[in-house]
C-alpha atoms as a PDB file:
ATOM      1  CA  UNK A   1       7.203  23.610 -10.103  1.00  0.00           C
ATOM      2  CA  UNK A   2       9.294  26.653  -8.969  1.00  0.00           C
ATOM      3  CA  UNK A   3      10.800  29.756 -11.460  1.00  0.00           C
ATOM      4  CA  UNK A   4      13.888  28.533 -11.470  1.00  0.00           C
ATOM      5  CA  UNK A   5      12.803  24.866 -11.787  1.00  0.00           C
ATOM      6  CA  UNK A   6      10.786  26.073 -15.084  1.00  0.00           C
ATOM      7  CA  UNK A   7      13.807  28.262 -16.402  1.00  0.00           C
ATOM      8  CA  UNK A   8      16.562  25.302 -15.819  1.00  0.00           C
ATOM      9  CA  UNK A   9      14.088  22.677 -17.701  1.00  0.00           C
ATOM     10  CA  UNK A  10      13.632  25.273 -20.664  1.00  0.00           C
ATOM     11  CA  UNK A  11      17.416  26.164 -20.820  1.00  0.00           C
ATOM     12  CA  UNK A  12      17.786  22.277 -21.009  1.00  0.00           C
ATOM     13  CA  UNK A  13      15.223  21.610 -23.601  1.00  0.00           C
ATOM     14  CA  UNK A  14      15.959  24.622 -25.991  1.00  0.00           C
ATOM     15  CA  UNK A  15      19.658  22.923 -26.043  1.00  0.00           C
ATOM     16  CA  UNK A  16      18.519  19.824 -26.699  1.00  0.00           C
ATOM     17  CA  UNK A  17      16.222  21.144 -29.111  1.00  0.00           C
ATOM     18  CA  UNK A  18      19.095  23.059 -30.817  1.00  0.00           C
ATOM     19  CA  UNK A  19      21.183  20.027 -30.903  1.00  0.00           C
ATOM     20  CA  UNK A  20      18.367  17.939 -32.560  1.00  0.00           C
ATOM     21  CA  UNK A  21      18.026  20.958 -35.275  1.00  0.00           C
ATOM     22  CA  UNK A  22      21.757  20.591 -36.203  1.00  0.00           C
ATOM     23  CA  UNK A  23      22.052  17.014 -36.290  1.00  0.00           C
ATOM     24  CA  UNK A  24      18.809  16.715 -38.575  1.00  0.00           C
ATOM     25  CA  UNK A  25      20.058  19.073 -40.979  1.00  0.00           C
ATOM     26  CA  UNK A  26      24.078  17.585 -40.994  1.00  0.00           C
ATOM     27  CA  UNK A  27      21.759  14.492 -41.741  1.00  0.00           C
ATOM     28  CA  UNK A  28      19.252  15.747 -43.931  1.00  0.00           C
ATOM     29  CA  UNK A  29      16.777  14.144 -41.126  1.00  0.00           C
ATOM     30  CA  UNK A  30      13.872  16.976 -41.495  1.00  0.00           C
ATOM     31  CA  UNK A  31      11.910  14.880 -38.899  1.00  0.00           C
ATOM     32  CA  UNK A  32      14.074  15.266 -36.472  1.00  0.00           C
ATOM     33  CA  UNK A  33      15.098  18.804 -37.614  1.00  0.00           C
ATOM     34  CA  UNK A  34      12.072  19.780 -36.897  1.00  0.00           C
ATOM     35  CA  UNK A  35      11.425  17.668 -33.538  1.00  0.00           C
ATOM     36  CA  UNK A  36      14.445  19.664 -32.245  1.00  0.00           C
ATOM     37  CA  UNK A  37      12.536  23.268 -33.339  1.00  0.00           C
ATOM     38  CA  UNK A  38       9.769  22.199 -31.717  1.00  0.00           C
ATOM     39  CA  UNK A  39      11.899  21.411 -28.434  1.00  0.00           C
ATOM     40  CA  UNK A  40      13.274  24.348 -28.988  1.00  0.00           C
ATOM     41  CA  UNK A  41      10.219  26.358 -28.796  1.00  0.00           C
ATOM     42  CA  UNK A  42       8.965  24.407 -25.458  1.00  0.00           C
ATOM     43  CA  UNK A  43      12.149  25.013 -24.189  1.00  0.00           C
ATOM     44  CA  UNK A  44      11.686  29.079 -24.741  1.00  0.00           C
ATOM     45  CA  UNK A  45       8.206  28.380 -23.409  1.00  0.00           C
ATOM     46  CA  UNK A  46       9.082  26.943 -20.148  1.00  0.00           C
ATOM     47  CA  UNK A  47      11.603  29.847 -19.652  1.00  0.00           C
ATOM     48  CA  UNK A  48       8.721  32.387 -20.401  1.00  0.00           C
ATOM     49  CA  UNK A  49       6.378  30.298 -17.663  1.00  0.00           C
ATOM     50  CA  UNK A  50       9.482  30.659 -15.146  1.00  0.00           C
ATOM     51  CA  UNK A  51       9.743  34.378 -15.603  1.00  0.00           C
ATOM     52  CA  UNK A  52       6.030  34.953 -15.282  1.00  0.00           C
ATOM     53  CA  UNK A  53       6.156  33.136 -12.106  1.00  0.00           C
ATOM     54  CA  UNK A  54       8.507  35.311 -10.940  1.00  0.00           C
ATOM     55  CA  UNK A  55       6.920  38.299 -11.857  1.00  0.00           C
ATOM     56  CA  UNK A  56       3.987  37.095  -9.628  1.00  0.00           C
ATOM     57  CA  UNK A  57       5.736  36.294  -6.995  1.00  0.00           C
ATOM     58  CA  UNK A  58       7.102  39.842  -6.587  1.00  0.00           C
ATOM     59  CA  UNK A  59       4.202  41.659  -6.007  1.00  0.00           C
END
C-alpha cells in the first residue's frame, strides 16, 4: 500500500471513527462510543504508517 494510500484510509477511518464517537454518546451507546475511538485511533495510526513511508522513501 502506498503513503498516500495509508494517509487517505486513516483520514477516512478517523472520520468515521469520530462520527461513531458522537452518535454513541447523542445515544448513550458507550459500545459504539467507544468502537468509534478505537477507529479513531487506527485511523491516526494509518496516517502515522503513511508518513513514515514517506520519510523512507526520501532518503
Amino acid at each position: 500500500m502506498s503513503s498516500t494510500s495509508d494517509k487517505v484510509k486513516g483520514m477516512a477511518n478517523e472520520a468515521v471513527g469520530k462520527v461513531k464517537q458522537a452518535i454513541g454518546k447523542a445515544t448513550g451507546d458507550t459500545e459504539l462510543e467507544l468502537k468509534g475511538k478505537l477507529q479513531e485511533k487506527k485511523g491516526e495510526a494509518q496516517q502515522v504508517v503513511g508518513d513514515v513511508k514517506d520519510a523512507a522513501n526520501k532518503d
